[in-house]
N, C-alpha and C. Protein backbone atom coordinates (compact mmCIF):
# COMPACT_ATOMS: atom_id res chain seq x y z
N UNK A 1 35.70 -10.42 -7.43
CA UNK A 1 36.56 -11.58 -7.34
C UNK A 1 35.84 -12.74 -8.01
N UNK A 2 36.57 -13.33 -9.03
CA UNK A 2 35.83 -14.29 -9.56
C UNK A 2 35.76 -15.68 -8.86
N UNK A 3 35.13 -16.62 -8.91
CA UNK A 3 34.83 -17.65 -7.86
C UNK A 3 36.13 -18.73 -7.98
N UNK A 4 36.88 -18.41 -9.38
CA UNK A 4 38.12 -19.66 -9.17
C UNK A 4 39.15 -18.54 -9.06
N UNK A 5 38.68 -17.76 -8.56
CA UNK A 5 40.11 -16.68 -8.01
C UNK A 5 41.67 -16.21 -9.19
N UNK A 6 41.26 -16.70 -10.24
CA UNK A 6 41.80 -16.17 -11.10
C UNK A 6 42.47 -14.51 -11.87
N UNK A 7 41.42 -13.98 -11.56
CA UNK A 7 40.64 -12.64 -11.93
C UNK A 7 41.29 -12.25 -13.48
N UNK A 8 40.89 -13.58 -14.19
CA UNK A 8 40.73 -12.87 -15.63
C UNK A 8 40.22 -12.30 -16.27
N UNK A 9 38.89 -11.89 -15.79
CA UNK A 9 37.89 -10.86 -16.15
C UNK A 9 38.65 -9.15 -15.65
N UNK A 10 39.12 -9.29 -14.62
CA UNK A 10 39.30 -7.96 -14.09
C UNK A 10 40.79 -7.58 -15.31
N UNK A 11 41.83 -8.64 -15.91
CA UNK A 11 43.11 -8.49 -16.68
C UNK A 11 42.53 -8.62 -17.86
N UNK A 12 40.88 -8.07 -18.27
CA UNK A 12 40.57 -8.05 -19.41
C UNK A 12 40.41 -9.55 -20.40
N UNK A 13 40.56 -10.66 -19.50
CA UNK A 13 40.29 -11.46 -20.24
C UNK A 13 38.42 -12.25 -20.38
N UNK A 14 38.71 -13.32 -21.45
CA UNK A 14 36.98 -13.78 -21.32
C UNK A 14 36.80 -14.77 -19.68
N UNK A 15 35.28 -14.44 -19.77
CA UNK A 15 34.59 -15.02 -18.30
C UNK A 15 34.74 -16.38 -19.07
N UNK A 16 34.63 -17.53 -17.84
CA UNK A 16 34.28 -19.03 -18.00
C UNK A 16 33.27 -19.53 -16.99
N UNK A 17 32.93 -20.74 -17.60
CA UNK A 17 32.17 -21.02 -16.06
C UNK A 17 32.64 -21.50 -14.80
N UNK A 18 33.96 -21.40 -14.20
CA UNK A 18 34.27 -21.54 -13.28
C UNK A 18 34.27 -19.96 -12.43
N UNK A 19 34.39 -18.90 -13.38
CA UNK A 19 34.08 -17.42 -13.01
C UNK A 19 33.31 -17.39 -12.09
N UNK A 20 32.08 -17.86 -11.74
CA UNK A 20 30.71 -17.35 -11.52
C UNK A 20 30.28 -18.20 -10.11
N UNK A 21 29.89 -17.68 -9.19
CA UNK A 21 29.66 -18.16 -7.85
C UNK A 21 28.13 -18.68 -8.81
N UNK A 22 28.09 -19.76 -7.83
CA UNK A 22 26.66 -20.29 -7.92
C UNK A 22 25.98 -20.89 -6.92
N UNK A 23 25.00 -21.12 -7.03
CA UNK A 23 23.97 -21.69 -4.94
C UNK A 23 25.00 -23.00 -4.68
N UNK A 24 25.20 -22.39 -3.12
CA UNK A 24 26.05 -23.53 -2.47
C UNK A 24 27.38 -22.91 -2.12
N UNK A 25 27.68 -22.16 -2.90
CA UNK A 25 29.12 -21.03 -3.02
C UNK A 25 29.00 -20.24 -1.88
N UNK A 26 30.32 -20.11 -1.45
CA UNK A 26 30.52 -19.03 -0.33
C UNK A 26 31.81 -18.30 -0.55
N UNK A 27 31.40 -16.59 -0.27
CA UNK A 27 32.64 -15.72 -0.19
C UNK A 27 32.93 -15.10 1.34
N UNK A 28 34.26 -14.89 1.45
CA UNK A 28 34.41 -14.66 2.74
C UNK A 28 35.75 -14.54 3.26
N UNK A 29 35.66 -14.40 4.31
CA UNK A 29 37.38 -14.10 4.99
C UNK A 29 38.22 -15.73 5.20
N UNK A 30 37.30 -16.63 4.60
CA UNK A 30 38.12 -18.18 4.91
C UNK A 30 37.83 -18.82 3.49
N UNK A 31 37.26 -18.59 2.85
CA UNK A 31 37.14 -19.13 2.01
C UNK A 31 38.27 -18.93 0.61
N UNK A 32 38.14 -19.54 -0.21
CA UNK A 32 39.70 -19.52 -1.59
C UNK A 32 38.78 -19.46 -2.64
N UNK A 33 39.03 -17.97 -3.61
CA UNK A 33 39.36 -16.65 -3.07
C UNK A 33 39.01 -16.67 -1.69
N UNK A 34 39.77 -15.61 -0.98
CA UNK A 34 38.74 -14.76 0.29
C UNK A 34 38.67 -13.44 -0.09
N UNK A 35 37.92 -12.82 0.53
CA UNK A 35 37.01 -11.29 0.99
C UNK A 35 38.43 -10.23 1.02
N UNK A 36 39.74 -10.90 1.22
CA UNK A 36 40.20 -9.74 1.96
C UNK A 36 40.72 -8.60 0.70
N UNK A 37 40.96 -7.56 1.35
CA UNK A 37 41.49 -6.56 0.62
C UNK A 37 42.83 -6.95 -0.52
N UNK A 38 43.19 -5.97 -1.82
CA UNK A 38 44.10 -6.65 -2.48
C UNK A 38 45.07 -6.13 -1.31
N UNK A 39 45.02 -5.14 -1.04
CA UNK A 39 46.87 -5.26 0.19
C UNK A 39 46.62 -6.31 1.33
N UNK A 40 45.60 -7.26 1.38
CA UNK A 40 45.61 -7.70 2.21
C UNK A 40 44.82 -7.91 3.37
N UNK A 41 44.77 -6.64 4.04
CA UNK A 41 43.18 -6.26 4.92
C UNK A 41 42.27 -6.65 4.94
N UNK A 42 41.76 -7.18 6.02
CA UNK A 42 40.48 -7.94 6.05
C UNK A 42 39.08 -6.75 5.80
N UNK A 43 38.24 -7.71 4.74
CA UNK A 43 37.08 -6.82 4.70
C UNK A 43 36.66 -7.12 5.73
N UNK A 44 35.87 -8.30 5.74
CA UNK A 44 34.71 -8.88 6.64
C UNK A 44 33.15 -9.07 5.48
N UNK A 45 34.01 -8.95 4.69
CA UNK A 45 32.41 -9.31 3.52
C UNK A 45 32.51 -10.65 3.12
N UNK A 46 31.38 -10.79 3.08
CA UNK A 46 30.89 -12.29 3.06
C UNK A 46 29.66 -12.48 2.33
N UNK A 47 29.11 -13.56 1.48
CA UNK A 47 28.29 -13.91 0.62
C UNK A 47 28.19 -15.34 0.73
N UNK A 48 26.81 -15.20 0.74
CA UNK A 48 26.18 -16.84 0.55
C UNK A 48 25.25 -17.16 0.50
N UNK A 49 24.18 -18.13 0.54
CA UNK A 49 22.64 -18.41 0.61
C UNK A 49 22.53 -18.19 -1.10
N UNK A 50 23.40 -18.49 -1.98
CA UNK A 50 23.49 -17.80 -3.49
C UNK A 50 22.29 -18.76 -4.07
N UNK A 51 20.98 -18.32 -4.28
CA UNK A 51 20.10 -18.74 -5.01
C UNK A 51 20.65 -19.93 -6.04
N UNK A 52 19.51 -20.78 -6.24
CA UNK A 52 19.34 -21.33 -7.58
C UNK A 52 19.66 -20.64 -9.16
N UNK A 53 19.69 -20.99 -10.35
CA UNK A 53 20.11 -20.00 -11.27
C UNK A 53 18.56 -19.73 -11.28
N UNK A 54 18.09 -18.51 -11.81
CA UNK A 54 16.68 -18.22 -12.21
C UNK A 54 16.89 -16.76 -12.69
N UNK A 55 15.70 -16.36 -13.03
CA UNK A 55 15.56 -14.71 -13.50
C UNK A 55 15.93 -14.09 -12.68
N UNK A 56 15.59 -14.28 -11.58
CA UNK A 56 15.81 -13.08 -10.31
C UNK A 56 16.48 -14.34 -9.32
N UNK A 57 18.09 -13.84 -9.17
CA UNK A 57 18.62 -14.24 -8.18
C UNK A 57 18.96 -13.61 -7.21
N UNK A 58 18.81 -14.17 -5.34
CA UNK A 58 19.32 -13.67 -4.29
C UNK A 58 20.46 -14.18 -3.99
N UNK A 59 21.01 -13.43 -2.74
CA UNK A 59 21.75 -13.88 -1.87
C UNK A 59 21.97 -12.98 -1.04
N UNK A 60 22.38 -13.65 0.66
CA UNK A 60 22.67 -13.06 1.62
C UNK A 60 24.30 -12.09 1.73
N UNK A 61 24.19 -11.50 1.75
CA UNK A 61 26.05 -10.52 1.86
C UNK A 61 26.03 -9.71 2.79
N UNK A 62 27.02 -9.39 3.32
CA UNK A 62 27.48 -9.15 4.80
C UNK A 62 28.65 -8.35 4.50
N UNK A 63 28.43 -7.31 5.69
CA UNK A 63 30.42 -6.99 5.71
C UNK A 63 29.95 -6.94 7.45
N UNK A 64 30.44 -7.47 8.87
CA UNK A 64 30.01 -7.01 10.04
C UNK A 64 28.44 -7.34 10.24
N UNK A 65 28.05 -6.32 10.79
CA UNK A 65 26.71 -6.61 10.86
C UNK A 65 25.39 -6.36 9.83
N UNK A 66 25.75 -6.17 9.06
CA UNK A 66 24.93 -5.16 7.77
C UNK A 66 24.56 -6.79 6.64
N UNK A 67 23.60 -7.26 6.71
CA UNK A 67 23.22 -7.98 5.86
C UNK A 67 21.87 -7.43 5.00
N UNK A 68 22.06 -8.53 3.79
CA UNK A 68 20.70 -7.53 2.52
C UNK A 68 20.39 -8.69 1.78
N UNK A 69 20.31 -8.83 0.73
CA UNK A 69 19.70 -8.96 -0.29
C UNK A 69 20.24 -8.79 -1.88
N UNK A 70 20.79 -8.92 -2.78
CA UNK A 70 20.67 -8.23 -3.86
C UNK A 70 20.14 -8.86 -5.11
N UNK A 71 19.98 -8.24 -6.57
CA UNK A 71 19.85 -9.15 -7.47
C UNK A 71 21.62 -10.24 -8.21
N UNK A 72 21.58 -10.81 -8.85
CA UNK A 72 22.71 -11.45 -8.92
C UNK A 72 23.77 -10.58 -9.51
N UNK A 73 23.15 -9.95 -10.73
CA UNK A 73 24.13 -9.00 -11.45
C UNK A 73 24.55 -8.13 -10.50
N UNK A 74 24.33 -7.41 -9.99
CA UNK A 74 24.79 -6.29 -8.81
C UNK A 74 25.39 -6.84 -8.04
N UNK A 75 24.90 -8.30 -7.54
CA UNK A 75 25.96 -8.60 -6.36
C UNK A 75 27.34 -9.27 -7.33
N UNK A 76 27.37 -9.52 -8.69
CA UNK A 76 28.65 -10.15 -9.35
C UNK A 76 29.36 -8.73 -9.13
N UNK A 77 29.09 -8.03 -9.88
CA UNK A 77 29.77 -6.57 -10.21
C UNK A 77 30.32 -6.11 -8.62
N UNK A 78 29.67 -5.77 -7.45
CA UNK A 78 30.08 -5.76 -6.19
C UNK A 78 31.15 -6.57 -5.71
N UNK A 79 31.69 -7.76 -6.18
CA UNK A 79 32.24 -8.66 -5.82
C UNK A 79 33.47 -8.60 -6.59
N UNK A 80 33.26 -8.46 -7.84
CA UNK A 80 34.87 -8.34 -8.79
C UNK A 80 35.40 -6.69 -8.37
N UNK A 81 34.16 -6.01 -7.99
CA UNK A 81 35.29 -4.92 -7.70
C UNK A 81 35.37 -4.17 -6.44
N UNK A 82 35.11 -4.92 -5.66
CA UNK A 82 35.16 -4.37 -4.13
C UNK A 82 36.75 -4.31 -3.99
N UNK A 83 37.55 -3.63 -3.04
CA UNK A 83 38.74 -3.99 -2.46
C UNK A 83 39.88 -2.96 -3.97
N UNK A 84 38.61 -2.85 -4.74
CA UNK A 84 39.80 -1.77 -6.13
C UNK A 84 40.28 -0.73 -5.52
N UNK A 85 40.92 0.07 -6.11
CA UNK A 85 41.76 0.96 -5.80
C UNK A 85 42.24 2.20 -7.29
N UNK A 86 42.06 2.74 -6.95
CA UNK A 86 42.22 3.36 -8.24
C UNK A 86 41.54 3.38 -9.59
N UNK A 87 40.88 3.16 -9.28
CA UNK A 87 39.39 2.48 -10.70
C UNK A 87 39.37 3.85 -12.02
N UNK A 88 39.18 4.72 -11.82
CA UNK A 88 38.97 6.09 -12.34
C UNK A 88 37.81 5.64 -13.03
N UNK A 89 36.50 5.53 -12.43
CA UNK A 89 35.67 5.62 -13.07
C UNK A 89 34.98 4.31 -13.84
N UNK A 90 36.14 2.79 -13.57
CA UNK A 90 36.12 1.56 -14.31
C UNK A 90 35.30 0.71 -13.30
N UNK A 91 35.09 1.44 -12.19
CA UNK A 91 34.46 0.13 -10.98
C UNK A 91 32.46 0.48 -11.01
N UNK A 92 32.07 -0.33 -11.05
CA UNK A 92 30.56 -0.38 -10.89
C UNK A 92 29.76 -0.06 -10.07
N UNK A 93 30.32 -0.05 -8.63
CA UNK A 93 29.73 0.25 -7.15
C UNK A 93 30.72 1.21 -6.69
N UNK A 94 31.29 2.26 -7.55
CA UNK A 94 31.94 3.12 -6.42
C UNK A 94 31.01 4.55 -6.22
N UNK A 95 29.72 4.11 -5.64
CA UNK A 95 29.32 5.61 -5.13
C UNK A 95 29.83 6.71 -5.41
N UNK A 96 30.42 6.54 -4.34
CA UNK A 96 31.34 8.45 -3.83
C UNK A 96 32.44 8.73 -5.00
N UNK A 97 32.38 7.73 -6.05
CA UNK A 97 33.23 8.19 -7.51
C UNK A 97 34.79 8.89 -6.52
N UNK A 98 35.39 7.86 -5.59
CA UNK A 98 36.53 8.43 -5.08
C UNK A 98 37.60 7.58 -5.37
N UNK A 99 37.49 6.53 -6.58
CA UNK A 99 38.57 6.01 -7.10
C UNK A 99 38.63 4.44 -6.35
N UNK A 100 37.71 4.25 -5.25
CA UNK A 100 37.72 3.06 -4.91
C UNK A 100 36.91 2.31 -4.42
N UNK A 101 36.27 0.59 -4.49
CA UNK A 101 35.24 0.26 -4.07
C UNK A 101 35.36 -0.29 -2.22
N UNK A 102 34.97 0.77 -1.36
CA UNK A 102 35.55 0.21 -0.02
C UNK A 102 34.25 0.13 0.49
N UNK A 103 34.49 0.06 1.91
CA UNK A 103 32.92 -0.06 3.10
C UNK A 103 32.40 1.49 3.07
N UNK A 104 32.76 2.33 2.18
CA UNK A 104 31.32 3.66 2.28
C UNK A 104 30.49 2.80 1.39
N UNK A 105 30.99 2.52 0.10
CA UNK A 105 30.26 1.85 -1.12
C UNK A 105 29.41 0.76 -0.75
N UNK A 106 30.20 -0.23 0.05
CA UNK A 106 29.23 -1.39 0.31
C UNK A 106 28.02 -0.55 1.33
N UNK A 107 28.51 0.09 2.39
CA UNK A 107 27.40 0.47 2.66
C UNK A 107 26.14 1.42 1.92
N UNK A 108 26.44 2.06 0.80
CA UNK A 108 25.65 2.52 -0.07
C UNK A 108 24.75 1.63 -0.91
N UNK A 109 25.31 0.31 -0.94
CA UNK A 109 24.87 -0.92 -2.00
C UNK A 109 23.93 -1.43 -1.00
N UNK A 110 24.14 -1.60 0.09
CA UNK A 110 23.27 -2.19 1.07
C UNK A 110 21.63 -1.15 1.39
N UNK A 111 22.02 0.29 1.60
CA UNK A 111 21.40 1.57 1.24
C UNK A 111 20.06 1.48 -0.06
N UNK A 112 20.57 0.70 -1.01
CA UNK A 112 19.93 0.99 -2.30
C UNK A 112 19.08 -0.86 -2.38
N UNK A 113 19.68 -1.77 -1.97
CA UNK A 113 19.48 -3.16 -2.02
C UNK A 113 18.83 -3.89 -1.00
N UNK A 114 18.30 -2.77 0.24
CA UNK A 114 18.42 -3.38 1.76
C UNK A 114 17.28 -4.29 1.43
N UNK A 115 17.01 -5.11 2.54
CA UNK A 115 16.02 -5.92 3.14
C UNK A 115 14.59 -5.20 3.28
């Protein structure tokens, strides 16, 4: 999900800089975008603590109780395509390669990224 909730990146169009979460930014079940699923459904994933820009960026992400760590690129890519559906192969974090990025995946990302 891109940070001005647009998702022109995902309809193939170019990124801008309003695209891009940056320190101070928060994702989540209240926030615009929010977290929730495209039908709707609440994830419960959440992002924030988004580093300064630098070589190596953190941030805190959550779905429930499961918090980590990641670098920035992994957590962008995690974020535009969590909640997909049908990807065939187009989504970045779908583990289990089962066509969609849901909570097995995040929990696999957390698996590979933990604390």
């Amino acid at each position: 999900m891109e940070a001005d909730g647009l998702e022109e990146i995902e309809a193939g169009g170019y990124a801008d800089a309003e695209d891009y979460y940056v320190s101070g930014d928060e994702f989540g079940p209240t926030t615009f975008p929010n977290s929730s699923l495209y039908n709707g459904a609440s994830s419960d994933v959440r992002v924030g603590n988004i580093s300064a820009v630098s070589p190596q960026m953190t941030a805190s992400v959550g779905a429930s109780a499961v918090c980590w760590s990641a670098d920035g690129s992994d957590l962008a890519k995690l974020i535009a395509d969590y909640g997909r559906v049908g990807c065939s192969g187009e989504c970045h974090w779908d583990f289990d390669a089962d066509g969609d990025v849901d909570e097995e995946d995040l929990a696999n990302f957390a698996s590979i990224f933990g604390r």
